[in-house]
Protein backbone atom coordinates (compact mmCIF):
# COMPACT_ATOMS: atom_id res chain seq x y z
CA UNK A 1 60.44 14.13 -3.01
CA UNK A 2 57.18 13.69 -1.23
CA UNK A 3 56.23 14.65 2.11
CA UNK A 4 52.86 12.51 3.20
CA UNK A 5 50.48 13.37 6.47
CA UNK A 6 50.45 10.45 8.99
CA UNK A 7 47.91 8.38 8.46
CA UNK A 8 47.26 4.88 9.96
CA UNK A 9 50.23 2.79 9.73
CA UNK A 10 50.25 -0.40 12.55
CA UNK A 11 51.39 -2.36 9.40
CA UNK A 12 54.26 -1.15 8.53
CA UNK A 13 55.44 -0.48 11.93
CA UNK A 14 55.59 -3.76 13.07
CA UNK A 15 58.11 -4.38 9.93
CA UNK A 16 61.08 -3.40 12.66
CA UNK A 17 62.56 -6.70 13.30
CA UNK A 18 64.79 -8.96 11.13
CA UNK A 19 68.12 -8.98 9.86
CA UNK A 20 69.83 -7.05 8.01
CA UNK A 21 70.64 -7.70 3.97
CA UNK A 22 74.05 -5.69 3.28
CA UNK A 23 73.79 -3.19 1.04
CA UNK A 24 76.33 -3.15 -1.96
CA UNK A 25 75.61 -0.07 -4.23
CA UNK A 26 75.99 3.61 -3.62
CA UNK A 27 72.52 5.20 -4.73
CA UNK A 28 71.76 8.38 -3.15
CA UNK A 29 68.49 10.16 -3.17
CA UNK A 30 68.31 13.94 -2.34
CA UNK A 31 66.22 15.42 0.27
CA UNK A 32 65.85 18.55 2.56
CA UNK A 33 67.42 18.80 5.75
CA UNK A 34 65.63 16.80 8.20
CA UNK A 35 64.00 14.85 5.96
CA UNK A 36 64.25 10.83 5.44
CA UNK A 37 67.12 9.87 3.15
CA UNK A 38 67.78 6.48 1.50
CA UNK A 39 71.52 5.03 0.59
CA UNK A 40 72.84 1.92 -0.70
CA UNK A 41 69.54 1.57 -2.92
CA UNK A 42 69.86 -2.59 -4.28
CA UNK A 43 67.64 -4.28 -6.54
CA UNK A 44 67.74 -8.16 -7.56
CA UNK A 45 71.60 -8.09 -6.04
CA UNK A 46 72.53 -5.66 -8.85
CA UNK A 47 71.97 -7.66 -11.29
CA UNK A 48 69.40 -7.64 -14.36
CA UNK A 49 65.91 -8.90 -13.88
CA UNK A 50 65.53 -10.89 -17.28
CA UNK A 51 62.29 -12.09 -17.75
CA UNK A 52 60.09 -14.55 -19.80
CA UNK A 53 56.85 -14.37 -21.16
CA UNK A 54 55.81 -16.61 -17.89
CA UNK A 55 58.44 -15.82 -15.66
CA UNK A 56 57.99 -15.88 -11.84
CA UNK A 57 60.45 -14.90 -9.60
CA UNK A 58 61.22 -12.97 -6.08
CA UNK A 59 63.25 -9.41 -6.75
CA UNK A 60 64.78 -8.29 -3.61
CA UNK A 61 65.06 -4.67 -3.21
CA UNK A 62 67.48 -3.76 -0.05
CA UNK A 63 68.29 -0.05 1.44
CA UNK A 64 69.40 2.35 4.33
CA UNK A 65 66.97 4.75 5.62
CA UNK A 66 68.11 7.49 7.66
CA UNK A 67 66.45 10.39 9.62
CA UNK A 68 66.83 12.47 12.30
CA UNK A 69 64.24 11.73 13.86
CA UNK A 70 64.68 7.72 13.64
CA UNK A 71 62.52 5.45 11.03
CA UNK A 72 59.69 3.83 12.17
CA UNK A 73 58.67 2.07 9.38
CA UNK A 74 60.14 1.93 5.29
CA UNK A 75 58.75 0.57 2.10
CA UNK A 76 59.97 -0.12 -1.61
CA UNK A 77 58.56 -0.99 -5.02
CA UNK A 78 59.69 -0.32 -8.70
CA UNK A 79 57.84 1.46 -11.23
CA UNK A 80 58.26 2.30 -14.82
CA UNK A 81 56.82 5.52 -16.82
CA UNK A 82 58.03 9.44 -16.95
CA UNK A 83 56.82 9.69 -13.07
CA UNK A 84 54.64 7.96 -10.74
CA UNK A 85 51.59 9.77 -11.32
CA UNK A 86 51.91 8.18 -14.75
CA UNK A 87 53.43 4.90 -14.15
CA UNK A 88 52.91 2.36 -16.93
CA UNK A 89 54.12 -0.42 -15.18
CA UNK A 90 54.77 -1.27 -11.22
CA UNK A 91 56.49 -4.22 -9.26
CA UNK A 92 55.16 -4.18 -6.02
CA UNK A 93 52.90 -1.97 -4.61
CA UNK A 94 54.04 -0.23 -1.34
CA UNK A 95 54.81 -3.37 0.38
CA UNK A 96 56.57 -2.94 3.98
CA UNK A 97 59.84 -3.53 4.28
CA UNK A 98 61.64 -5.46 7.22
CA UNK A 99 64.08 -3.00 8.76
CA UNK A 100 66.87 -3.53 11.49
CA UNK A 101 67.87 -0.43 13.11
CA UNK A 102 71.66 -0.04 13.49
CA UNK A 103 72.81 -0.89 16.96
CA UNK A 104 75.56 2.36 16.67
CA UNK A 105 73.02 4.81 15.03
CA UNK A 106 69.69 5.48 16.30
CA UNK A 107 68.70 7.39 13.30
CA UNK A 108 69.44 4.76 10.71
CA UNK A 109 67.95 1.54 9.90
CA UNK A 110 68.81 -1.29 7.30
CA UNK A 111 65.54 -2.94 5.24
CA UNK A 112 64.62 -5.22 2.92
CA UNK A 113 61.69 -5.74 0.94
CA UNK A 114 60.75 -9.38 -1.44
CA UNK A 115 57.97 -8.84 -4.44
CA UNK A 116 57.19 -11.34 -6.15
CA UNK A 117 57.05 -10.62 -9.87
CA UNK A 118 55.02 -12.65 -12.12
CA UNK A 119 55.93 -11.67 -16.12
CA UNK A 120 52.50 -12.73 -17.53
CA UNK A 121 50.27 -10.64 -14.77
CA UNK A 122 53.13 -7.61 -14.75
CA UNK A 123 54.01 -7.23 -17.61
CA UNK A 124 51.65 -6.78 -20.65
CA UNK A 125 54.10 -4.57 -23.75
CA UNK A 126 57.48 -4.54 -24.96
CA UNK A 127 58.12 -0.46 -23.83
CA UNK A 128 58.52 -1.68 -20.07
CA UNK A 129 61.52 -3.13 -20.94
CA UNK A 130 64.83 -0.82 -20.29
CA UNK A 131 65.65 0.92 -16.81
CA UNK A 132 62.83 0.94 -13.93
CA UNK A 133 62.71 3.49 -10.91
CA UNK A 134 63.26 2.40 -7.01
CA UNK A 135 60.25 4.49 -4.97
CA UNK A 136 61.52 4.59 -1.33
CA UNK A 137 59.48 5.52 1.49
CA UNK A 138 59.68 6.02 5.03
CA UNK A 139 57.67 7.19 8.54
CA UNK A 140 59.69 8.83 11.24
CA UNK A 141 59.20 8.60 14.47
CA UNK A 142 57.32 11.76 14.87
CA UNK A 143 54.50 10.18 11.84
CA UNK A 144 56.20 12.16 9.15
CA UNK A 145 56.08 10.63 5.84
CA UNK A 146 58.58 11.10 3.37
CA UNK A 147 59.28 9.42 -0.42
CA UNK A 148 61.81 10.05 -2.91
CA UNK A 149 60.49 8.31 -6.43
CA UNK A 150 64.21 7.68 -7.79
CA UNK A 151 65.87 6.36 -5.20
CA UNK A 152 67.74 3.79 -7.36
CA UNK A 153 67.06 2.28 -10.35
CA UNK A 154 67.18 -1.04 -12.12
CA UNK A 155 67.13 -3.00 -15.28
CA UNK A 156 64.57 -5.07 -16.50
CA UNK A 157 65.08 -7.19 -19.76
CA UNK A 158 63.38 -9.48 -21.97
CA UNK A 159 64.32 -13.11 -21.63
CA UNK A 160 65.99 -13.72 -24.95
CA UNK A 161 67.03 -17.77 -26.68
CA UNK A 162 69.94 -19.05 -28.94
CA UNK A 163 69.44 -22.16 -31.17
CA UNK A 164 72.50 -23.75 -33.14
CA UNK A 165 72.77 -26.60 -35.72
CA UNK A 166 76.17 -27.71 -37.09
CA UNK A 167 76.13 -29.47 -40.68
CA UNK A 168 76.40 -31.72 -42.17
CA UNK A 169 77.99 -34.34 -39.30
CA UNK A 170 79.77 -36.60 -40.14
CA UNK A 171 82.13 -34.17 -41.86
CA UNK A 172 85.78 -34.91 -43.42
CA UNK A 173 88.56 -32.79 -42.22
CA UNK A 174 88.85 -29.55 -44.32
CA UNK A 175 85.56 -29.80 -45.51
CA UNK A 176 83.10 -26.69 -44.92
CA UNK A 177 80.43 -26.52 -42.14
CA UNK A 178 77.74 -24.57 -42.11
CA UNK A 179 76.52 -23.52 -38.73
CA UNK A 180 72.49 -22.43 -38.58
CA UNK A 181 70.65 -20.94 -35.94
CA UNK A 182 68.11 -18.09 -35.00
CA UNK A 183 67.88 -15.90 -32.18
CA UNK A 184 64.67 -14.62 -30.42
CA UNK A 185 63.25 -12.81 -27.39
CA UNK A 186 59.99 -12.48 -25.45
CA UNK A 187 57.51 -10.24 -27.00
CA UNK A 188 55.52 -9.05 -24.17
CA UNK A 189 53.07 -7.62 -26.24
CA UNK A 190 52.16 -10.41 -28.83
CA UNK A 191 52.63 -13.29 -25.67
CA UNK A 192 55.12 -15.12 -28.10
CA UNK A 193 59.30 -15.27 -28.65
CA UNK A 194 59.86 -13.01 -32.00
CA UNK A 195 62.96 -13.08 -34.08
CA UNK A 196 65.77 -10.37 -33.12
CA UNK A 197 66.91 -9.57 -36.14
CA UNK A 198 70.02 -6.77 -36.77
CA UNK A 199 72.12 -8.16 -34.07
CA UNK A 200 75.55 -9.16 -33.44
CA UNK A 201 76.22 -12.69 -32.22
CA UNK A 202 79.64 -14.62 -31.55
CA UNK A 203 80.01 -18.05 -33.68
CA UNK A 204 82.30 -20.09 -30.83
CA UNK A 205 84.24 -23.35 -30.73
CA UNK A 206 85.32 -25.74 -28.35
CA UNK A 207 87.60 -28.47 -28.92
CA UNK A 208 86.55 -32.26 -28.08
CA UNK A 209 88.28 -32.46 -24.70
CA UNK A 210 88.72 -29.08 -23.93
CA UNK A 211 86.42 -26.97 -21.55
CA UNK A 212 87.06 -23.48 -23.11
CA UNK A 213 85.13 -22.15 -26.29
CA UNK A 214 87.10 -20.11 -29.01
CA UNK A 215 84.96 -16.86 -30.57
CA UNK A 216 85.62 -17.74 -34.91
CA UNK A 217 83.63 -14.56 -36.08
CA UNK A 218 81.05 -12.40 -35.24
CA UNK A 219 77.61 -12.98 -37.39
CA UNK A 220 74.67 -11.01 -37.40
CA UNK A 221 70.98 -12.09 -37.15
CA UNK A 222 69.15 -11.40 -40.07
CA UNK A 223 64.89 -11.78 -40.92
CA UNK A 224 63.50 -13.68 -38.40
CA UNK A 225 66.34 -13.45 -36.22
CA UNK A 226 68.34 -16.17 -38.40
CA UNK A 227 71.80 -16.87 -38.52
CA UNK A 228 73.90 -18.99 -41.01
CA UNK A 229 77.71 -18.83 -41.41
CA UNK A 230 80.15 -21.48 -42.71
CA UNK A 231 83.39 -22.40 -41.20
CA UNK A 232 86.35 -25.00 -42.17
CA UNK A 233 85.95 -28.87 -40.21
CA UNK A 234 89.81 -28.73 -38.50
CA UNK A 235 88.61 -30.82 -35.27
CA UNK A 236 85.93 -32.77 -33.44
CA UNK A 237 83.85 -30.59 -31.22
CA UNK A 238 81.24 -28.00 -30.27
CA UNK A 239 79.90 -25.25 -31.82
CA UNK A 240 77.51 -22.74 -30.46
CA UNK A 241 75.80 -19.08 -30.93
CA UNK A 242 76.65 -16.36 -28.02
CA UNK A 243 74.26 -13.49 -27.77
CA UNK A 244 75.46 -10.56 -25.00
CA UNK A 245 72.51 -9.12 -24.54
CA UNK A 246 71.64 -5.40 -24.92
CA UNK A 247 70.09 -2.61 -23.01
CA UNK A 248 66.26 -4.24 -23.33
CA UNK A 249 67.25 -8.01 -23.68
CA UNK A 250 68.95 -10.19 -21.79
CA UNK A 251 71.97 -12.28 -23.11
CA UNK A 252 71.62 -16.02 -24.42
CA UNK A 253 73.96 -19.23 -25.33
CA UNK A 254 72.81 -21.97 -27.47
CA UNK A 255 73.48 -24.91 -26.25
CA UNK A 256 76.85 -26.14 -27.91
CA UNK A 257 76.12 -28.58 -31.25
CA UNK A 258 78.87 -31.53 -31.13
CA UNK A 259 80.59 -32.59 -35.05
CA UNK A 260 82.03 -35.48 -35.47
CA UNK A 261 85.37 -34.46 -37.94
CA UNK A 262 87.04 -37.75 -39.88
């Protein structure tokens, strides 16, 4: 936690206004007694931010400030790195959030806070992919200032792509098909999409007619991020690669590859 003198702030204090965005998680920072706390810490609707090599998007970033003293004003960005004084990486840079004060509790207030994240000007090397840091900050009433650099936390992943190519088509029924493919991500660092090799991917099926697909085995991406299995022809239909996704890269689905089985 960080306690800040009061400095000028007729910026941020005008950010008391709007509505509220519920808040849906349960992150709670620590702080002293009579200091600001922050609850129900939200980033990007708790979901992943997955992101291209020229991505733009808005990340919404919604909390609950509380203090004795009521809030005047609260902010919110995310940075990556082992603390802020050595952050490799930041979304947002103390922007002010808009904050409703609750109409049953003077000392609590609800805000919300847009950034706009662009992946080729933020992001610039593969390490800032993996779990970011929420810093919240807020001014009381009486021009204290008060952050708390972990205040939640979210995930940010590198946009990943799943090709797929069914052969040969035509095929007679029993006959063997061998289903290519390859598997890549965004390399921040080289500004290209890199094979991701090593990983496990689901070979699925979906009948002509039929709106559900069928996992047939699990293959795993080899040099390159490649992929080649073979399977038997029983039935017209689709065929496609599913990647889940893991703790740096987002998941992917090739679009499904129709065969035509006589």
């Amino acid at each position: 936690m960080r306690i800040r003198p009061a400095i000028a702030v007729a910026s941020l204090t005008t950010a008391l206004s709007m509505s509220v965005i519920p808040a849906t998680a349960h992150a709670v920072a620590p702080a002293a007694a009579s200091d600001t706390t922050f609850s129900d810490v939200v980033v990007n609707g708790g979901k992943d931010i997955v992101l291209g090599l020229t991505t733009k998007k808005t990340v919404t970033i919604t909390w609950t400030a509380t203090d004795p003293d009521g809030i005047a004003a609260s902010w919110a960005y995310l940075w990556h790195g082992p603390n802020t004084d050595d952050e490799d990486g930041t979304l947002g840079a103390y922007p002010a959030g808009t904050c409703t004060q609750s109409s049953t509790d003077p000392t609590t207030a609800s805000c919300t806070v847009s950034i706009a994240v662009d992946a080729a000007r933020d992001l610039d090397h593969n390490g800032l992919a993996g779990t970011w840091n929420v810093l919240a900050g807020a001014q009381d009433r009486t021009d204290d200032w008060t952050e708390i650099d972990a205040a939640g936390h979210a995930s940010v992943k590198r946009l990943a792509k799943a090709t797929v190519n069914a052969a040969p088509e035509p095929v007679k029924k029993g006959r063997t098909i061998t289903v290519t493919g390859k598997l890549t991500r965004a390399n921040w660092t080289s500004g290209s999409y890199t094979g991701y090799q090593g990983q496990s991917v689901k070979l699925q099926f979906r009948k002509k007619g039929s709106s559900v697909y069928t996992t047939l085995k699990t293959v795993t991406t080899g040099t390159g991020g490649a992929l080649r299995t073979t399977t038997k022809a029983k039935a017209d239909g689709y065929f496609r690669y599913v990647f889940a996704g893991t703790a740096t890269t987002g998941p992917a689905t090739a679009t499904g590859d129709f065969v035509d089985v006589r």
